[in-house]
PDB file of N, CA and C in Angstrom:
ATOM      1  N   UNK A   1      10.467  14.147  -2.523  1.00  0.00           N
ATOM      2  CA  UNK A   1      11.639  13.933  -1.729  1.00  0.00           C
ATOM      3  C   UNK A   1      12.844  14.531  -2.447  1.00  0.00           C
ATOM      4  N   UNK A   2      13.872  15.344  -1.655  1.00  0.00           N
ATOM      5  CA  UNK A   2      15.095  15.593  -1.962  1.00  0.00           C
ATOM      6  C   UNK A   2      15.982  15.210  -1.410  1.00  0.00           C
ATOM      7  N   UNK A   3      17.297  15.219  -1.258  1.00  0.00           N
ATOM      8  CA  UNK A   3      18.580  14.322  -0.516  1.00  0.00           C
ATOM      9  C   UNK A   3      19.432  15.207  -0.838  1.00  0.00           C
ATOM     10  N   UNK A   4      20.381  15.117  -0.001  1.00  0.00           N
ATOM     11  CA  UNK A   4      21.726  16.016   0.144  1.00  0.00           C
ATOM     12  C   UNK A   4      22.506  15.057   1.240  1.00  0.00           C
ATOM     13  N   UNK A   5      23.775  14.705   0.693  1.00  0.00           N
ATOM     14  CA  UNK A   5      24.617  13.686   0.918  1.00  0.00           C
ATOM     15  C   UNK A   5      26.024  14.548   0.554  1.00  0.00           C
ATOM     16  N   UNK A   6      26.732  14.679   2.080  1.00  0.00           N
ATOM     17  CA  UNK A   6      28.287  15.180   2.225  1.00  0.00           C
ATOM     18  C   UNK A   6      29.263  14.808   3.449  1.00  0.00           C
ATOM     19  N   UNK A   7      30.662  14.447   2.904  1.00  0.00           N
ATOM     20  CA  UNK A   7      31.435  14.023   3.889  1.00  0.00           C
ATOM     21  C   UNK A   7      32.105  15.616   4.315  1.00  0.00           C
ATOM     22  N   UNK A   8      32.059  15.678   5.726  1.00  0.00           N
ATOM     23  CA  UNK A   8      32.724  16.656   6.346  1.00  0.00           C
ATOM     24  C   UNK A   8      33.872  16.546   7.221  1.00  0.00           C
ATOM     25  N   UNK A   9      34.964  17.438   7.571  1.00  0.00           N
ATOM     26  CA  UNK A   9      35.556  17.509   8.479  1.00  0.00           C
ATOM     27  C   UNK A   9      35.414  18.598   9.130  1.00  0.00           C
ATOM     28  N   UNK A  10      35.628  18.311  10.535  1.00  0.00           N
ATOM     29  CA  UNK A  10      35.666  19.326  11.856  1.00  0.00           C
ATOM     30  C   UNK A  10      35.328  18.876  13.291  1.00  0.00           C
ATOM     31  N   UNK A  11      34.460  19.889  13.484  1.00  0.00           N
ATOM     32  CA  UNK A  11      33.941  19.247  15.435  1.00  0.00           C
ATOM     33  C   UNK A  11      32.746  18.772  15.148  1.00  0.00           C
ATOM     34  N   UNK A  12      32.256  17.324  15.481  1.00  0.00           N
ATOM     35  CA  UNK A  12      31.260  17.048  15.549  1.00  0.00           C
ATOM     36  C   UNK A  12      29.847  17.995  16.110  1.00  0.00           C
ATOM     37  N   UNK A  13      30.191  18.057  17.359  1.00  0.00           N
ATOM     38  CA  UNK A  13      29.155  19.600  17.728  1.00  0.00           C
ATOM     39  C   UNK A  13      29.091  20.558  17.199  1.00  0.00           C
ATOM     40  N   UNK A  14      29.812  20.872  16.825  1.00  0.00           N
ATOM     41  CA  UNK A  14      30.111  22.525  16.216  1.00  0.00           C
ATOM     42  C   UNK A  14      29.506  22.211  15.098  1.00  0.00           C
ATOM     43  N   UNK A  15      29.574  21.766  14.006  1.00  0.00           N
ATOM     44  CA  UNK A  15      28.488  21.228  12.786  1.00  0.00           C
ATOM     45  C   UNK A  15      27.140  20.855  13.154  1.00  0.00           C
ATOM     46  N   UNK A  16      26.641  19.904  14.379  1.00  0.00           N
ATOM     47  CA  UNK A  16      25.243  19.656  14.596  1.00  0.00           C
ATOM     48  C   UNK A  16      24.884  20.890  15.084  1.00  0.00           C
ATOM     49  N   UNK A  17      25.394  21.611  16.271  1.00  0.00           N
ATOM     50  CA  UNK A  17      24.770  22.895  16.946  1.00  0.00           C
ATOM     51  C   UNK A  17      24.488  23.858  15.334  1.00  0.00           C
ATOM     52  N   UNK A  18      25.713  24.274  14.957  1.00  0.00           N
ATOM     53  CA  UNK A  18      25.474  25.116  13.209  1.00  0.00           C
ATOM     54  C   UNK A  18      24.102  25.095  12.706  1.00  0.00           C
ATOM     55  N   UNK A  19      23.887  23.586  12.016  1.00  0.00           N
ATOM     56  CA  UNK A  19      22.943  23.141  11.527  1.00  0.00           C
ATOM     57  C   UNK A  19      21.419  23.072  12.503  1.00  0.00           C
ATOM     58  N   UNK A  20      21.420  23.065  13.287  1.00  0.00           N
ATOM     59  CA  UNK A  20      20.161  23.218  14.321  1.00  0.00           C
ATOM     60  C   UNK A  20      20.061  24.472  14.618  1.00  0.00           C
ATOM     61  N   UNK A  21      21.082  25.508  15.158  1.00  0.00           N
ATOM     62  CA  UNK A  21      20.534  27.158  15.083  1.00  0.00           C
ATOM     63  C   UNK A  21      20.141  27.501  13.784  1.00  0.00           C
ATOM     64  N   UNK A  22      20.940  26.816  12.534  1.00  0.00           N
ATOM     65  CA  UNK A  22      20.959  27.601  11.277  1.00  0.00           C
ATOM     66  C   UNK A  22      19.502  27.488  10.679  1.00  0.00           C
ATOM     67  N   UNK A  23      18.846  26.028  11.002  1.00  0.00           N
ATOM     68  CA  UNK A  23      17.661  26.013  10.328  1.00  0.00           C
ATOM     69  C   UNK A  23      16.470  26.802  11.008  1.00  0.00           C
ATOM     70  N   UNK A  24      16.542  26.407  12.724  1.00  0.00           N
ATOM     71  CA  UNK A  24      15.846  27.009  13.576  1.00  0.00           C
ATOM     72  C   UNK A  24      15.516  28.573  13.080  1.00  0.00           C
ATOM     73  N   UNK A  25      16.757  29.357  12.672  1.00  0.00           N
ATOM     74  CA  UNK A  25      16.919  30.887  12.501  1.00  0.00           C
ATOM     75  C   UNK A  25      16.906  30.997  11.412  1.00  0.00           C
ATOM     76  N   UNK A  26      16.910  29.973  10.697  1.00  0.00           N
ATOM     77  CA  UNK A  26      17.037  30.657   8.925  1.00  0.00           C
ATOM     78  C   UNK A  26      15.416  30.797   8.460  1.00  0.00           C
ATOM     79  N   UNK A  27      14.283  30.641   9.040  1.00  0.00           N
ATOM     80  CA  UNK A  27      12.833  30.765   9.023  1.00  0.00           C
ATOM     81  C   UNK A  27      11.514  31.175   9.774  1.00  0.00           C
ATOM     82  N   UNK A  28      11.422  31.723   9.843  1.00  0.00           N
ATOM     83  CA  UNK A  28       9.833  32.299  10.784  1.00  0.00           C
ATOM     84  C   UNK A  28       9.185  30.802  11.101  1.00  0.00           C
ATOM     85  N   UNK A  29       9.084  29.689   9.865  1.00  0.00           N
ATOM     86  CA  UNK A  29       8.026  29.062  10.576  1.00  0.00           C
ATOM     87  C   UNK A  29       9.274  27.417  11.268  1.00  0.00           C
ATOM     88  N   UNK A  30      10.593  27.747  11.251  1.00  0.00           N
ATOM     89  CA  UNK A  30      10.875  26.401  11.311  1.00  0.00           C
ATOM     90  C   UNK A  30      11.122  26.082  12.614  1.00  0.00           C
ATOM     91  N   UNK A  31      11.226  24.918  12.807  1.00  0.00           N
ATOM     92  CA  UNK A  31      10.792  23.891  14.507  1.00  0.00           C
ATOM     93  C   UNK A  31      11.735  22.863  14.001  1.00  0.00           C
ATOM     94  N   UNK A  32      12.765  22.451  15.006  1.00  0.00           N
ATOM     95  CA  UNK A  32      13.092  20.717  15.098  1.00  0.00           C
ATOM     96  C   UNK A  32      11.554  20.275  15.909  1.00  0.00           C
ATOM     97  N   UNK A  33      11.599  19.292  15.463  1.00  0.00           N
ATOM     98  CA  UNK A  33      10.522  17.974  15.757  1.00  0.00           C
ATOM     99  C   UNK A  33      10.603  17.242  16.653  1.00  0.00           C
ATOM    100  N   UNK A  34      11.606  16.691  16.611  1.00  0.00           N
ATOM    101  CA  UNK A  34      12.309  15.922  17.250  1.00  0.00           C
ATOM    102  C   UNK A  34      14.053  15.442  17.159  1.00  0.00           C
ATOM    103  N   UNK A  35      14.824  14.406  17.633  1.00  0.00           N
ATOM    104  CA  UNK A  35      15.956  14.562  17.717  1.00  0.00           C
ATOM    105  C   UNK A  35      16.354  13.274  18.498  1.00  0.00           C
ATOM    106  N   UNK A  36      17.715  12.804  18.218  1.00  0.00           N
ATOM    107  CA  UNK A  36      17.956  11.598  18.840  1.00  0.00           C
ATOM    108  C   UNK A  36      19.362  11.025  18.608  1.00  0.00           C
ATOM    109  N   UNK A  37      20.279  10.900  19.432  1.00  0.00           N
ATOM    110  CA  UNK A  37      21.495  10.724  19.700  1.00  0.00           C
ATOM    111  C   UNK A  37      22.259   9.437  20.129  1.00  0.00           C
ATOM    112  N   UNK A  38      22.892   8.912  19.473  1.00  0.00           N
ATOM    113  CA  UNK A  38      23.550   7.785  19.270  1.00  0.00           C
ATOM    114  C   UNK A  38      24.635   7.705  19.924  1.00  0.00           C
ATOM    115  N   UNK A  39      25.319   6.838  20.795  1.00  0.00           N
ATOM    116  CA  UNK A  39      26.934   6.216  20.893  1.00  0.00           C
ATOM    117  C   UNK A  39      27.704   5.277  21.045  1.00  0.00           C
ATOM    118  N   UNK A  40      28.206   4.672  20.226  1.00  0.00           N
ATOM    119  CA  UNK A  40      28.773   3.251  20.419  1.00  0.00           C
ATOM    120  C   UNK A  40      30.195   3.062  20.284  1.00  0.00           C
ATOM    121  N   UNK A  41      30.644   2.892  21.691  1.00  0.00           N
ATOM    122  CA  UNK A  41      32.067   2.903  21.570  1.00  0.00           C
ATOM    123  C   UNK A  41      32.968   4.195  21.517  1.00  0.00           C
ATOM    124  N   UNK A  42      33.377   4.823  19.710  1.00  0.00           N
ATOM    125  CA  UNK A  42      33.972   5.481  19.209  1.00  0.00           C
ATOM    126  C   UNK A  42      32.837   6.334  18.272  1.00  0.00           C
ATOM    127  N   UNK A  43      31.974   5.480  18.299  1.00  0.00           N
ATOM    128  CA  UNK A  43      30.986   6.005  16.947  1.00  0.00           C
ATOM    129  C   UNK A  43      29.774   6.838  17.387  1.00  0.00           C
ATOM    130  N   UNK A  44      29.167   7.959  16.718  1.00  0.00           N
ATOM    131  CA  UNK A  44      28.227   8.727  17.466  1.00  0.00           C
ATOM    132  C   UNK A  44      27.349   9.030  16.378  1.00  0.00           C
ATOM    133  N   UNK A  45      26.305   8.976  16.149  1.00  0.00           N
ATOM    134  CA  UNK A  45      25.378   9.601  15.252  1.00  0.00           C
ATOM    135  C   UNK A  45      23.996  10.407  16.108  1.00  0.00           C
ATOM    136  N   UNK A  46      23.944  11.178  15.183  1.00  0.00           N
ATOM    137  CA  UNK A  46      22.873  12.567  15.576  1.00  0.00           C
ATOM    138  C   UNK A  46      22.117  12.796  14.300  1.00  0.00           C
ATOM    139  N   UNK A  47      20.713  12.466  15.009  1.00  0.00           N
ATOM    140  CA  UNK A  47      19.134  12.649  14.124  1.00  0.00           C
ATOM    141  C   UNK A  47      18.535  13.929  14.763  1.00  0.00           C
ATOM    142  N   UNK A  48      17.941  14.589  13.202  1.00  0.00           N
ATOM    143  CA  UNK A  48      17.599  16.073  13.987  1.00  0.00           C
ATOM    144  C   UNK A  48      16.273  15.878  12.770  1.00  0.00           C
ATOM    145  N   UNK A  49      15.302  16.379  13.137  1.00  0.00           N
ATOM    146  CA  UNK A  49      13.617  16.571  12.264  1.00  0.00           C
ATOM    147  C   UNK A  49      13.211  17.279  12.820  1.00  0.00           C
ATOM    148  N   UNK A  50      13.421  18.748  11.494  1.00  0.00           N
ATOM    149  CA  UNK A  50      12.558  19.881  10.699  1.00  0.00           C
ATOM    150  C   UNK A  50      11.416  19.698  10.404  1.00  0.00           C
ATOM    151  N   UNK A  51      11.063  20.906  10.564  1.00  0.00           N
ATOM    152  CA  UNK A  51       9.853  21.435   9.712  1.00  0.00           C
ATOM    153  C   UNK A  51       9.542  22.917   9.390  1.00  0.00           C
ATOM    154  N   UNK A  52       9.066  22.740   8.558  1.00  0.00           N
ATOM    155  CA  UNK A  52       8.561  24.375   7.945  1.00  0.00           C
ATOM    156  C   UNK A  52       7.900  24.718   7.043  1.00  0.00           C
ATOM    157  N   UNK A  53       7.071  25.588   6.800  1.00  0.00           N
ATOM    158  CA  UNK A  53       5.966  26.341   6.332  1.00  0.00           C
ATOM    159  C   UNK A  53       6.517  26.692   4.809  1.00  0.00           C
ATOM    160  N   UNK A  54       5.886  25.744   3.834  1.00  0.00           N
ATOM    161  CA  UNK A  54       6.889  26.264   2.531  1.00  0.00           C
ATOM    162  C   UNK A  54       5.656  27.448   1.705  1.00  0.00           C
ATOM    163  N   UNK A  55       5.606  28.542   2.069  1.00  0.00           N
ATOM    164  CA  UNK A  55       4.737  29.048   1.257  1.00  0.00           C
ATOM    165  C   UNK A  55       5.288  29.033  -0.801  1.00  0.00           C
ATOM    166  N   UNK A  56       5.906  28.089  -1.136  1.00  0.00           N
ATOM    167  CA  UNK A  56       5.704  28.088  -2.431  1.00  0.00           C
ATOM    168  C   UNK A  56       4.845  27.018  -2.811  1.00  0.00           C
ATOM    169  N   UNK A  57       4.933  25.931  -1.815  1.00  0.00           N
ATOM    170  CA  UNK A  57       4.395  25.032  -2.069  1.00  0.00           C
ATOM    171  C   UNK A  57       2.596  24.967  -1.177  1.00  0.00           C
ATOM    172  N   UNK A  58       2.795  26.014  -0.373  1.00  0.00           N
ATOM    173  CA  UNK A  58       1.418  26.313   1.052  1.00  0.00           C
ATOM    174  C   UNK A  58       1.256  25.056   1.659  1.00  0.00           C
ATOM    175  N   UNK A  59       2.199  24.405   2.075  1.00  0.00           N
ATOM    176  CA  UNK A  59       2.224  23.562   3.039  1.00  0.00           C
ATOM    177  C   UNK A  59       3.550  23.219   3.910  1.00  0.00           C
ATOM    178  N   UNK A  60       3.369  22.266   4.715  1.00  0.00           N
ATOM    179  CA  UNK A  60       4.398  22.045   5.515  1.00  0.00           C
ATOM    180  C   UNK A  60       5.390  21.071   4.883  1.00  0.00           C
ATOM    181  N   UNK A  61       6.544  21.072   4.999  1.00  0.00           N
ATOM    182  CA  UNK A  61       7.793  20.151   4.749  1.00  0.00           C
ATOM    183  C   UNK A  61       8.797  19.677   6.138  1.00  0.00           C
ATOM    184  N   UNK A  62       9.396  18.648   5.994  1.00  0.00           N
ATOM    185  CA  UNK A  62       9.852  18.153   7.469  1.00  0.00           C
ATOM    186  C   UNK A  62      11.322  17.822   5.994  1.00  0.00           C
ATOM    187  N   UNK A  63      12.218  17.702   7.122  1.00  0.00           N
ATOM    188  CA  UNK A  63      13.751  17.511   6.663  1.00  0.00           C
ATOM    189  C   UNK A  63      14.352  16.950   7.785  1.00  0.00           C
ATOM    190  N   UNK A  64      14.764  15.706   7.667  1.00  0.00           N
ATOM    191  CA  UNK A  64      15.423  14.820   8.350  1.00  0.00           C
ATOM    192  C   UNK A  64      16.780  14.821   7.962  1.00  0.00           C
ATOM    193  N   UNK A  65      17.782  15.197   9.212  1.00  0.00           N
ATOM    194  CA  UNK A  65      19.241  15.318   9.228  1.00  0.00           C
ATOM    195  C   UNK A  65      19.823  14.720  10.011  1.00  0.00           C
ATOM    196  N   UNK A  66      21.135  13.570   9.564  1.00  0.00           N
ATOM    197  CA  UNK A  66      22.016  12.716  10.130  1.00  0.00           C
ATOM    198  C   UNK A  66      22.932  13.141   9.802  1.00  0.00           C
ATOM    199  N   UNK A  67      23.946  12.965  11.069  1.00  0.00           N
ATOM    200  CA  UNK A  67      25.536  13.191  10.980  1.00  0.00           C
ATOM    201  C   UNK A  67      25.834  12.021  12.118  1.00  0.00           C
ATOM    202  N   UNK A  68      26.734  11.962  10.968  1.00  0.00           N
ATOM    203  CA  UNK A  68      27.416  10.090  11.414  1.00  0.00           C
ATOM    204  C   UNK A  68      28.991  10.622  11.893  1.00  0.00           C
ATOM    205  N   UNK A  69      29.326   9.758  12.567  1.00  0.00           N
ATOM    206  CA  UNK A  69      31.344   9.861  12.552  1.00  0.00           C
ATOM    207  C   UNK A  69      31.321   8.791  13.417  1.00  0.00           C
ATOM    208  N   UNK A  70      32.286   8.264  12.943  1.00  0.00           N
ATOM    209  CA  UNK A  70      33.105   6.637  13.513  1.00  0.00           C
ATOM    210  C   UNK A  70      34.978   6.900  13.873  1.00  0.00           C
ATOM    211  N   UNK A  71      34.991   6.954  15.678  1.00  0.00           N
ATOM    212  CA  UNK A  71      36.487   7.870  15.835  1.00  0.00           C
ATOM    213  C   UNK A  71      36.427   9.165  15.628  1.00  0.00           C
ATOM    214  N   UNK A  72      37.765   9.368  14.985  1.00  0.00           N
ATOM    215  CA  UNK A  72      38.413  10.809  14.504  1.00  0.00           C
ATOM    216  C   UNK A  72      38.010  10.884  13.123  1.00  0.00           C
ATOM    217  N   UNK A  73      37.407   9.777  12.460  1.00  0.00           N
ATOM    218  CA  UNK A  73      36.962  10.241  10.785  1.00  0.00           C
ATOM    219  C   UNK A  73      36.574  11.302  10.323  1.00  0.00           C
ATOM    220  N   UNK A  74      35.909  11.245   8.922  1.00  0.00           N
ATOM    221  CA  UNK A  74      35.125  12.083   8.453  1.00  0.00           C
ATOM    222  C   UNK A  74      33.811  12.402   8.996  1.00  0.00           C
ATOM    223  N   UNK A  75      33.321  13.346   9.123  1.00  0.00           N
ATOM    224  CA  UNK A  75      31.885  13.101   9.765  1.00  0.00           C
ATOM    225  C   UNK A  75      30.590  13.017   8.183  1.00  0.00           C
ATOM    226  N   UNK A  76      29.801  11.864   8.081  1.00  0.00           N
ATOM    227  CA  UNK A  76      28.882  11.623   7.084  1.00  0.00           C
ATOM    228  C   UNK A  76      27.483  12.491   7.274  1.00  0.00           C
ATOM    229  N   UNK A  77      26.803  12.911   6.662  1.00  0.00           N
ATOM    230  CA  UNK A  77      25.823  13.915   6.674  1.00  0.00           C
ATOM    231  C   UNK A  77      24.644  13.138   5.731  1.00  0.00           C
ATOM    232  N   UNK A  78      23.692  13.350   5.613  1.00  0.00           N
ATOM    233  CA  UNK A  78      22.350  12.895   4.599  1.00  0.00           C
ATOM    234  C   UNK A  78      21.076  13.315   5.124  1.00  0.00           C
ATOM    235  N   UNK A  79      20.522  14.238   4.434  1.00  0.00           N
ATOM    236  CA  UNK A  79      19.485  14.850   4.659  1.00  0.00           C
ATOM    237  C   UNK A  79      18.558  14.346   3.460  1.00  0.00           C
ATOM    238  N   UNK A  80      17.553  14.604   3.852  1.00  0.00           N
ATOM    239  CA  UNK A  80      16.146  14.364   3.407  1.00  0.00           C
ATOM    240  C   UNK A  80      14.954  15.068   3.577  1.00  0.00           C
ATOM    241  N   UNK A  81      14.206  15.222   2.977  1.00  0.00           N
ATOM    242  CA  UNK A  81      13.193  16.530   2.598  1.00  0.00           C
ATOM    243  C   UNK A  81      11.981  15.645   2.285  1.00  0.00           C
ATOM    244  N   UNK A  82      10.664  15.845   2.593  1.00  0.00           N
ATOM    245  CA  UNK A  82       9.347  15.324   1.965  1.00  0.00           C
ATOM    246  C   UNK A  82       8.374  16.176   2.521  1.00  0.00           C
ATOM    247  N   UNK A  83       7.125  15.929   2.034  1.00  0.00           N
ATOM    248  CA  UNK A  83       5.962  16.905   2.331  1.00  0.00           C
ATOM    249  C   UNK A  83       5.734  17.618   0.953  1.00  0.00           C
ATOM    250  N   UNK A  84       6.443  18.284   0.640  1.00  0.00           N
ATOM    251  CA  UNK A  84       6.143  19.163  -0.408  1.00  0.00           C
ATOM    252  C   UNK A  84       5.146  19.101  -1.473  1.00  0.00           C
ATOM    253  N   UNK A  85       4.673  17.908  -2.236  1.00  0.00           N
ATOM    254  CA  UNK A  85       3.977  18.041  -2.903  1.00  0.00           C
ATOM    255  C   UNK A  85       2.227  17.876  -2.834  1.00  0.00           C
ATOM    256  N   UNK A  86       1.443  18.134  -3.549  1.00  0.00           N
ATOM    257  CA  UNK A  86       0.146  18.663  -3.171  1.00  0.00           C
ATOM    258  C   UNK A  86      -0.623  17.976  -3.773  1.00  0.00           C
ATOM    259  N   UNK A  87      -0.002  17.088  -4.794  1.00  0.00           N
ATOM    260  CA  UNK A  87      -0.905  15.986  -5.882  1.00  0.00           C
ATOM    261  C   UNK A  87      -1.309  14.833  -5.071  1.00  0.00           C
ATOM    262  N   UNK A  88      -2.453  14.604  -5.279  1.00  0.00           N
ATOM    263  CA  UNK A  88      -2.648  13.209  -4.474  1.00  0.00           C
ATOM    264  C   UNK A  88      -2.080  11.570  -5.217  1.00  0.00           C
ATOM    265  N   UNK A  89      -1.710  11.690  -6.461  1.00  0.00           N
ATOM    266  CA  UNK A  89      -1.646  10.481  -6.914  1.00  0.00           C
ATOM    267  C   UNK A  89       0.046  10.249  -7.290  1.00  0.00           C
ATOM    268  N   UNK A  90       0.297  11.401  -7.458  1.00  0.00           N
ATOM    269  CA  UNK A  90       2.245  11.138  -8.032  1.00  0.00           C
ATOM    270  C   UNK A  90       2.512  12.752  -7.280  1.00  0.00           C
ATOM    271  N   UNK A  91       3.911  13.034  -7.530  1.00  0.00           N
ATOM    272  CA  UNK A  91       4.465  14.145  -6.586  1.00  0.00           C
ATOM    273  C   UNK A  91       4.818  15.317  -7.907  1.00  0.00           C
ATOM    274  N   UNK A  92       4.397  16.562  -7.209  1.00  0.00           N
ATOM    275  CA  UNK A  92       4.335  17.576  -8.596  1.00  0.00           C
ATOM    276  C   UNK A  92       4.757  18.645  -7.618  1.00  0.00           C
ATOM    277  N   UNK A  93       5.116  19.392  -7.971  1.00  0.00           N
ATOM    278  CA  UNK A  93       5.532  21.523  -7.101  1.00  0.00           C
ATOM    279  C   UNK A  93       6.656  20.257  -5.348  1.00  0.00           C
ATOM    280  N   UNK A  94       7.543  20.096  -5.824  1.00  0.00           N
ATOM    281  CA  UNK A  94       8.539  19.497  -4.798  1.00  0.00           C
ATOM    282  C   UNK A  94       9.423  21.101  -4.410  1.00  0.00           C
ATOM    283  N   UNK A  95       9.103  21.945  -4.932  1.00  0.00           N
ATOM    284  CA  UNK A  95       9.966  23.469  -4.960  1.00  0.00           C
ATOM    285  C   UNK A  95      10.448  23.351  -3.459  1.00  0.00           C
ATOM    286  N   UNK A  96       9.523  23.123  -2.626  1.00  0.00           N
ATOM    287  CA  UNK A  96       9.430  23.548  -1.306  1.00  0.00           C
ATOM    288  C   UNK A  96      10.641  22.551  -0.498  1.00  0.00           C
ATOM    289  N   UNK A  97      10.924  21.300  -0.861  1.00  0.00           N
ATOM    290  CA  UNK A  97      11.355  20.462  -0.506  1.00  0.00           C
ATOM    291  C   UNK A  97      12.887  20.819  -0.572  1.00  0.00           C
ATOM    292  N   UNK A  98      12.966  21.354  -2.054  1.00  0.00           N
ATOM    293  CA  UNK A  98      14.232  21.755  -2.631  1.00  0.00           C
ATOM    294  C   UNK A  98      14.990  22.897  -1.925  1.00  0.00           C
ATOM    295  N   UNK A  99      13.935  23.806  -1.727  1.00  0.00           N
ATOM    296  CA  UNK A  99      14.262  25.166  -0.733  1.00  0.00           C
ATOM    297  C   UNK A  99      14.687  24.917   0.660  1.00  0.00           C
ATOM    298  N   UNK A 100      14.170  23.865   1.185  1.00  0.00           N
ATOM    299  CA  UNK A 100      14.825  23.635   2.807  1.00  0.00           C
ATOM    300  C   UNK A 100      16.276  22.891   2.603  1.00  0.00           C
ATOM    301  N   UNK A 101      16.272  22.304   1.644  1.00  0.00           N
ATOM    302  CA  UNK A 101      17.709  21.578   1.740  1.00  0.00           C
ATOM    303  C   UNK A 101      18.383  22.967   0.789  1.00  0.00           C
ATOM    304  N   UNK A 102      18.460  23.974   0.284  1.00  0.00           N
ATOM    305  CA  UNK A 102      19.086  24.933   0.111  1.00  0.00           C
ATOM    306  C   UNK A 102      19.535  25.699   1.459  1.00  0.00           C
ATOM    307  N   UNK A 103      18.485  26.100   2.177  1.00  0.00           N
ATOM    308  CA  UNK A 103      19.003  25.883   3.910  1.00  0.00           C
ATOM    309  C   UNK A 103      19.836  25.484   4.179  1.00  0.00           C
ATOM    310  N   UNK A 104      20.384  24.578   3.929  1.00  0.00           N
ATOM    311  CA  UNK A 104      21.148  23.425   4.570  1.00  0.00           C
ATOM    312  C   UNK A 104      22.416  23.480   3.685  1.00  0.00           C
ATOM    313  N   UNK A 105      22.825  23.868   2.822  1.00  0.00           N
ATOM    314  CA  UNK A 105      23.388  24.281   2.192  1.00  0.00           C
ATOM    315  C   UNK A 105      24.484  24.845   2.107  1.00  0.00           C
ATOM    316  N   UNK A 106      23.515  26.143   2.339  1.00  0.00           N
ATOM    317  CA  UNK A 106      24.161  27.358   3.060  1.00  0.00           C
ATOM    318  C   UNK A 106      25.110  27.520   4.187  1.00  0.00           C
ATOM    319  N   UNK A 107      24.329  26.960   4.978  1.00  0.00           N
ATOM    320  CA  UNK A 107      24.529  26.533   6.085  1.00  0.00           C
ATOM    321  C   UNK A 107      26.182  25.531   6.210  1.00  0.00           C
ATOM    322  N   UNK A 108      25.897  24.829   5.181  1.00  0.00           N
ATOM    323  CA  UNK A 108      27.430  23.866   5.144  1.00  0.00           C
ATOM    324  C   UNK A 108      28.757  25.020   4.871  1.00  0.00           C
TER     325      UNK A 108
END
């Protein structure tokens, strides 16, 4: 597992759409999964789940992305990465995990 945790400002859409073309297009093998949209009141949160083909690691990795905002605030971000490793008993070669949230990154 990896994590990437950032407060942003701007347009709520304009950051989720970004981040959903950016990963979609930043890879041959990547797919949202799924996706799921929140609203309460003032407050809105947006769940988005990746996946993709990590050939460093030769398997698949999924990356789960939230963006939070409550009002006109900051908008909160936290991503998450797993799959990557290949050991069956503890987690070893996470490379792959690390590389999709570099994606994401970029992307910010």
């Amino acid at each position: 597992m990896a994590k990437l945790e950032r407060t942003l400002t701007g347009n709520f859409d304009a950051i989720l759409n970004r981040i959903e073309e950016g990963i979609k297009n930043g890879s041959v093998s990547a797919t949202m999964e799924g996706w799921s949209d929140f609203r309460e009141q003032d407050s809105r949160c947006a769940v988005r789940v990746f996946e993709r083909y990590s050939y460093i690691g030769g398997n698949r990795v999924s990356m789960n992305v939230t963006l939070f905002q409550s009002g006109n605030g900051p908008i909160h971000l936290s991503a998450i990465t797993a799959g990557g490793s290949q050991a069956l008993l503890f987690k070893i070669n996470t490379f792959g995990e690390e590389a999709f949230l570099d994606k994401l990154r970029e992307l910010l």
